[in-house]
Protein backbone atom coordinates (compact mmCIF):
# COMPACT_ATOMS: atom_id res chain seq x y z
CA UNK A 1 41.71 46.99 6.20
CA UNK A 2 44.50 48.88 3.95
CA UNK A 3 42.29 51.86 3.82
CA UNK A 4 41.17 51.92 7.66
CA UNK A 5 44.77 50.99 8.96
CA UNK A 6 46.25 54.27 7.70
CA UNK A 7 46.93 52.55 4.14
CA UNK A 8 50.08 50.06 5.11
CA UNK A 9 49.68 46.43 7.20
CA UNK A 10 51.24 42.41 6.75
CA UNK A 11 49.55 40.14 5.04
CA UNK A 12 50.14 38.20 8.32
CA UNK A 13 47.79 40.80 10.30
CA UNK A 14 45.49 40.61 7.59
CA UNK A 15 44.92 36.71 7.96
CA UNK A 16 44.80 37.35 11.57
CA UNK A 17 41.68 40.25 11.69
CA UNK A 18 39.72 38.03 9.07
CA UNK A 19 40.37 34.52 9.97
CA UNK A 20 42.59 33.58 7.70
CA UNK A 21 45.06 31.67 6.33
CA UNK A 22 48.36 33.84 5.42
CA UNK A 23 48.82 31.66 2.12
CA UNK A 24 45.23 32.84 1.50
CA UNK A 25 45.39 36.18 2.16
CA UNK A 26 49.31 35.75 0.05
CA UNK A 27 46.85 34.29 -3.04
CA UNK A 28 44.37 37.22 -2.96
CA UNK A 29 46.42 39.92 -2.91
CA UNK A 30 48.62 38.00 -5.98
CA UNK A 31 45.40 38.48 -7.53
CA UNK A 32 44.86 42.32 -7.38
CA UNK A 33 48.43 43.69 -7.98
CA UNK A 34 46.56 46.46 -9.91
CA UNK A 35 45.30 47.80 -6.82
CA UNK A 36 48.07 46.71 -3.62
CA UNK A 37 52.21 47.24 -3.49
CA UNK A 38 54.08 44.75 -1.77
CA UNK A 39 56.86 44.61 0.08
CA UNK A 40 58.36 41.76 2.22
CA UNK A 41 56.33 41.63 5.07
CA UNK A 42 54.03 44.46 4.52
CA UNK A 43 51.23 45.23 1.44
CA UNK A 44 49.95 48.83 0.78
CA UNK A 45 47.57 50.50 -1.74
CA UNK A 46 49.42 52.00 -4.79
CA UNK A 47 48.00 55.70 -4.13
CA UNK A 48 45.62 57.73 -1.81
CA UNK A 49 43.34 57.99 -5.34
CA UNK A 50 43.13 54.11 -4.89
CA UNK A 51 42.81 54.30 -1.75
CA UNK A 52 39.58 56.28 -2.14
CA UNK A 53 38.15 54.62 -4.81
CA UNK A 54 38.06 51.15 -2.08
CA UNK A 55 36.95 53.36 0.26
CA UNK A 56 34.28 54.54 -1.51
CA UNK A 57 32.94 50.82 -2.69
CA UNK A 58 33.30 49.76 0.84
CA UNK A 59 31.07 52.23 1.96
CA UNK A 60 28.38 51.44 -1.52
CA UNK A 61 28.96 47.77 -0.50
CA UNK A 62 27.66 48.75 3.13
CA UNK A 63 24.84 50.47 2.35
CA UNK A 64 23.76 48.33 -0.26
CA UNK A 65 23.40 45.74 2.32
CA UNK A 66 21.65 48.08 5.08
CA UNK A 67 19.16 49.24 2.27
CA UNK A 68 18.33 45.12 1.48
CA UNK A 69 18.23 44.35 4.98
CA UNK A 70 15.89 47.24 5.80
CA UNK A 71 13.65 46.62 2.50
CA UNK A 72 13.12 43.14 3.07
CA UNK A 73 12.27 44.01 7.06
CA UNK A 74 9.73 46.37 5.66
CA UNK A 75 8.93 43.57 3.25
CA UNK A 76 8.05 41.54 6.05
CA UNK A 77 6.50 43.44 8.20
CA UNK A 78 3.72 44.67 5.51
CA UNK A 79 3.06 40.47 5.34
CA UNK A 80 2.49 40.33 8.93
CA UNK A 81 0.10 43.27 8.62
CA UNK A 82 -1.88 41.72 6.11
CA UNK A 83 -0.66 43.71 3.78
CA UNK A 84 -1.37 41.79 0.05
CA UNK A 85 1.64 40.90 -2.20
CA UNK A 86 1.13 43.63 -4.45
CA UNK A 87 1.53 46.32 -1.87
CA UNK A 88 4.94 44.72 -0.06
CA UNK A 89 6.31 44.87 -3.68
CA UNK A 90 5.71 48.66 -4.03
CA UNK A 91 7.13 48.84 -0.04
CA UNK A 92 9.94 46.78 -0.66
CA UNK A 93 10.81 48.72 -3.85
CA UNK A 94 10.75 52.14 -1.82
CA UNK A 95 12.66 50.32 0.68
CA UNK A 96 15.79 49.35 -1.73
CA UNK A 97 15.69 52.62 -3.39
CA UNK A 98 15.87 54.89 -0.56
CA UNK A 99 12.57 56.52 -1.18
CA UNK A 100 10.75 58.22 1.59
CA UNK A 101 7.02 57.51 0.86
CA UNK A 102 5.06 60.08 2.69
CA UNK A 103 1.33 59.21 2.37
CA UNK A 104 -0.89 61.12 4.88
CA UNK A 105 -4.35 59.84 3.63
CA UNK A 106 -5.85 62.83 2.54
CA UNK A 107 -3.02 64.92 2.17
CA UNK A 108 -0.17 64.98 -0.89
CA UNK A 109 1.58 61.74 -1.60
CA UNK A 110 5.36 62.21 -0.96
CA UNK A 111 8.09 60.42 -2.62
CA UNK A 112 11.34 61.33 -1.97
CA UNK A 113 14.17 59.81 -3.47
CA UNK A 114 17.98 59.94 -2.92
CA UNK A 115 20.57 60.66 -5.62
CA UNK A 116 19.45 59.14 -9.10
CA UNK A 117 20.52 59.01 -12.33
CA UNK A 118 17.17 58.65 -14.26
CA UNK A 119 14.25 59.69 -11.85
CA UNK A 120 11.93 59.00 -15.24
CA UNK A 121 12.72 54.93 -15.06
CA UNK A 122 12.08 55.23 -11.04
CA UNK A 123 8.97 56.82 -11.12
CA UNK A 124 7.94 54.41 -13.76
CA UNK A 125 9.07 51.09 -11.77
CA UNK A 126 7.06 52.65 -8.54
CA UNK A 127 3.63 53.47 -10.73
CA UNK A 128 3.83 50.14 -12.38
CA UNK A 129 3.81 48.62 -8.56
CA UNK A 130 1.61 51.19 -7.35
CA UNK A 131 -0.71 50.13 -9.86
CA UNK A 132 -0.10 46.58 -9.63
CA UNK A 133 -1.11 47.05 -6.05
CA UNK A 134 -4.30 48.88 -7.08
CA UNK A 135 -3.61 52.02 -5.70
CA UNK A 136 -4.91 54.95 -7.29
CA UNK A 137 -3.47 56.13 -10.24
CA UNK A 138 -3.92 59.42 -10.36
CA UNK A 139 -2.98 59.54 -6.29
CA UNK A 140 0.42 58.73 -7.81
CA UNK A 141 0.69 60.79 -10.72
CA UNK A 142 -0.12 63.73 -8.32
CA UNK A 143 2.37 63.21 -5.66
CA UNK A 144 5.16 65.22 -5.20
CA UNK A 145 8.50 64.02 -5.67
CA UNK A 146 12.00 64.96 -4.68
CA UNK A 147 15.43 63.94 -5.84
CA UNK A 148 18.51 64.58 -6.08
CA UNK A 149 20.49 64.45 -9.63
CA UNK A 150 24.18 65.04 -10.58
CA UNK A 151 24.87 68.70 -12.41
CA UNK A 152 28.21 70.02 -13.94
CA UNK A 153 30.05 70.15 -16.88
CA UNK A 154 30.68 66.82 -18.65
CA UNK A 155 34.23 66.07 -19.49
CA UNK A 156 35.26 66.64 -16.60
CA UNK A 157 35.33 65.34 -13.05
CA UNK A 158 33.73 68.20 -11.29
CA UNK A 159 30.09 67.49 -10.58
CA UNK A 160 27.87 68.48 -7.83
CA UNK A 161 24.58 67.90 -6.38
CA UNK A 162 21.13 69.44 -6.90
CA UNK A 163 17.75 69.08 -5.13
CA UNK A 164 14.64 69.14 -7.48
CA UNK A 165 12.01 70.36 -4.98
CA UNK A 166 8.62 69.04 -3.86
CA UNK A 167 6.81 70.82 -6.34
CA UNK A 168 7.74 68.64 -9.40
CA UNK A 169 4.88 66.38 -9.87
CA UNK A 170 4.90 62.46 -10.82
CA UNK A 171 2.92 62.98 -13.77
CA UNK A 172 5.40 65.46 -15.68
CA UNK A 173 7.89 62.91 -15.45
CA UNK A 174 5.99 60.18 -16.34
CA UNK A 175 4.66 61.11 -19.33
């Protein structure tokens, strides 16, 4: 609420939006003075850099739960299809990690993962369920994969993104 509300509101409108008790909402924010500044009758984060580092959980928090909610939907759905156990592991999995499986039958398997920080431990959780599931290995160690991975200079704050194409294939990485 601090960071939506334009960074400044009472504890008394807090225990209002949420619910509440004000003596509750008092307690919590007693434990984070780290993170809040208070003033009679009003509570604030210390600085915008605070500020954005809340924001920024918030919005991990929230798509942490849309990416479980989706993966265990998927999840399900695979058991209504018949699909064995094996198989709604390596779904779910995809599912939680953000990873586009593209599998066109005959064509190339896709995977396409998100930002990650080792794609080498991925790709090995997904083979061990593909194989689990008894897919094909060497389907898998064929398919072509996409990420995304942090580049810059360490030491220092500055990072940015970059896109490792289509035509890097499973098995490099695996091995």
């Amino acid at each position: 609420m601090l960071v939506t509300d334009g960074g400044e509101i009472s504890p008394q409108e807090i225990a209002e939006e949420t619910d509440r008790h004000p003596g509750s909402v008092r307690r919590a924010l007693d434990r984070i003075p780290e993170l809040v500044e208070r003033e009679y009758g009003s509570v604030s984060l210390r600085s915008k850099y605070i500020a954005d580092l809340v924001h920024d959980a918030v919005k991990e928090a929230k798509e942490a739960t849309r990416r479980a909610a989706e993966a265990g939907a998927k999840a399900m759905e695979a058991a209504e299809r018949g699909v064995d156990e094996s198989t709604s592991a390596f779904i779910a999995w995809a599912a939680k990690h953000d990873i586009d499986v593209q599998d066109r039958g005959g064509g190339d398997l896709k995977l396409e993962f998100g930002k990650v920080d080792d794609i080498r431990k991925k790709l090995r959780e997904g083979f061990d369920l593909w194989t689990s599931a008894d897919m094909p290995e060497e389907r898998y160690r064929m398919a072509k994969v996409r990420y995304r991975e942090d580049v810059g200079s360490k030491g220092n704050y500055l990072s940015t993104s970059e896109v490792k194409s289509f035509a890097t294939r499973a098995w490099r990485l695996l091995d």
